[in-house]
Protein backbone atom coordinates (compact mmCIF):
# COMPACT_ATOMS: atom_id res chain seq x y z
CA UNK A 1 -10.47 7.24 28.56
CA UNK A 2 -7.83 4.41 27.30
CA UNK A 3 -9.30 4.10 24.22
CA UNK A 4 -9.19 7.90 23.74
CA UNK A 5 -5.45 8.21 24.15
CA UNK A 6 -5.16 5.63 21.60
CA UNK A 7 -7.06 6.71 19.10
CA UNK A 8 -5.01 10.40 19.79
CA UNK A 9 -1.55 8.20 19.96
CA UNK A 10 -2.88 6.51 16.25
CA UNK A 11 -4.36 9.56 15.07
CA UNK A 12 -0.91 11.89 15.72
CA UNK A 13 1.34 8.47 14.23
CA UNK A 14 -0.62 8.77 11.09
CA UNK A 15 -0.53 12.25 10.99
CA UNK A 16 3.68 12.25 11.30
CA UNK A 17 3.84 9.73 8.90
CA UNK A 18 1.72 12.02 5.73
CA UNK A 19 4.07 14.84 7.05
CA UNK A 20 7.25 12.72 6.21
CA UNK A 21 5.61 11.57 2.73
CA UNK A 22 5.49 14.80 1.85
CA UNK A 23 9.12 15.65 2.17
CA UNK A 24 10.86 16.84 -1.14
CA UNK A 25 14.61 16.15 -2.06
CA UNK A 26 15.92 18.98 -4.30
CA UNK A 27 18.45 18.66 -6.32
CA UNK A 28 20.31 21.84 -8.13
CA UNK A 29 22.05 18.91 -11.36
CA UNK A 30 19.48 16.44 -11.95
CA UNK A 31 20.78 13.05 -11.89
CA UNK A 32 22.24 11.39 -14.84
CA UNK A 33 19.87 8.72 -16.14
CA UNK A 34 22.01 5.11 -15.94
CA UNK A 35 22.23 3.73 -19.58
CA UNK A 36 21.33 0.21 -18.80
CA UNK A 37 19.65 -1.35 -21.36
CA UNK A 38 17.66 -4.78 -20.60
CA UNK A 39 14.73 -6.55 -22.32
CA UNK A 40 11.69 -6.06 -20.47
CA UNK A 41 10.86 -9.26 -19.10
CA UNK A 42 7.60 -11.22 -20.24
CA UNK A 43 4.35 -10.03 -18.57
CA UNK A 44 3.59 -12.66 -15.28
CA UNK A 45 -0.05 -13.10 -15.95
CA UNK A 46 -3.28 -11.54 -17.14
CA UNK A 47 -3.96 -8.19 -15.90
CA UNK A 48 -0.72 -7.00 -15.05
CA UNK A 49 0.87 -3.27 -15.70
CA UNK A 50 4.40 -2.32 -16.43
CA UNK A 51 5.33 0.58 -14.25
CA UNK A 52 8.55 2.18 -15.66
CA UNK A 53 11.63 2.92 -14.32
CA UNK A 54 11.74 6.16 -12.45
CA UNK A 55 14.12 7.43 -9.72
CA UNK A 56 13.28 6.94 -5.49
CA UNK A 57 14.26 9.20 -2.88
CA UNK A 58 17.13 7.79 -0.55
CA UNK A 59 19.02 9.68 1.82
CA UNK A 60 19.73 13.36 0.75
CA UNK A 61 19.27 12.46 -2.99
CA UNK A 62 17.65 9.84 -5.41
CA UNK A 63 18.73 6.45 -6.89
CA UNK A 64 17.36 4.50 -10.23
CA UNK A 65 15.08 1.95 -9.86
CA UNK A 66 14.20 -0.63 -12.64
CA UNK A 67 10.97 -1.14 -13.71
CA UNK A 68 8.73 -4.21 -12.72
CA UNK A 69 5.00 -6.02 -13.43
CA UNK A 70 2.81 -5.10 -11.11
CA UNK A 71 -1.02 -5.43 -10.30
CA UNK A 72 -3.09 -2.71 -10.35
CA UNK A 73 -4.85 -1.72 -6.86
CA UNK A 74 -8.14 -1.75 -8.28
CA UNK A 75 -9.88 -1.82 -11.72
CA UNK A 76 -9.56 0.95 -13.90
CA UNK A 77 -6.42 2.36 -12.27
CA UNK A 78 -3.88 3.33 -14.82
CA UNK A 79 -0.03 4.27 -13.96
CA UNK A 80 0.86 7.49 -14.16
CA UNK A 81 5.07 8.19 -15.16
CA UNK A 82 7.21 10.07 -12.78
CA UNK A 83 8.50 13.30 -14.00
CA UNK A 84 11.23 15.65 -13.07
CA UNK A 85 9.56 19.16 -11.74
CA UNK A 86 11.36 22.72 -11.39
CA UNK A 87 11.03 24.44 -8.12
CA UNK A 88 12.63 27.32 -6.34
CA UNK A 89 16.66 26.59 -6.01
CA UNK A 90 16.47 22.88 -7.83
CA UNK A 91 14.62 20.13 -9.05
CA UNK A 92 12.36 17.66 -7.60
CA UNK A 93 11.39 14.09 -8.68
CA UNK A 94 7.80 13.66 -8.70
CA UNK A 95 7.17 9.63 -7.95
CA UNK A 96 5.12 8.02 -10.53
CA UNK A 97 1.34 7.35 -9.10
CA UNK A 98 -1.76 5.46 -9.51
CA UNK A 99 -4.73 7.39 -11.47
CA UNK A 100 -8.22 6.24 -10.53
């Protein structure tokens, strides 16, 4: 019986957590893009992937967030841009994503 109100208690904790994932900041004025301009530093080491810079949700609206080398999860995974989408009343930042 413990271990079946656990596995509920984990089960409705993962389930809250995909529900607040999928929240969606809209904006009516898209936010201006900063104009910072810096050299993309050297790649770290074999294998790595540049994921661009693209805007993250925080609070009621979105900040800028530079880009960065990364690792890919797995082979064959290729980074997909974010991209500004239209949606009833405003606009919504779609995060860029992993492609398998």
């Amino acid at each position: 019986m413990k271990n079946a109100l656990k596995i509920g208690a984990l089960m409705l904790l993962m389930g809250l957590s995909a529900y607040d994932s999928q929240a969606q900041i809209i904006v009516r004025v898209r936010p201006p893009r900063p104009r910072v301009v810096a050299p993309r530093p050297p790649m770290p080491g074999p294998g790595r992937v540049w994921v661009e810079e693209d805007w993250r949700p925080r609070g009621r609206s979105y900040e800028w967030h530079g880009g960065y080398w990364t690792a890919p999860p797995r082979a064959g995974a290729r980074w997909i841009p974010g991209h500004w989408s239209h949606r009833r009343g405003g606009e919504v930042w779609i995060s860029g994503h992993w492609r398998y």
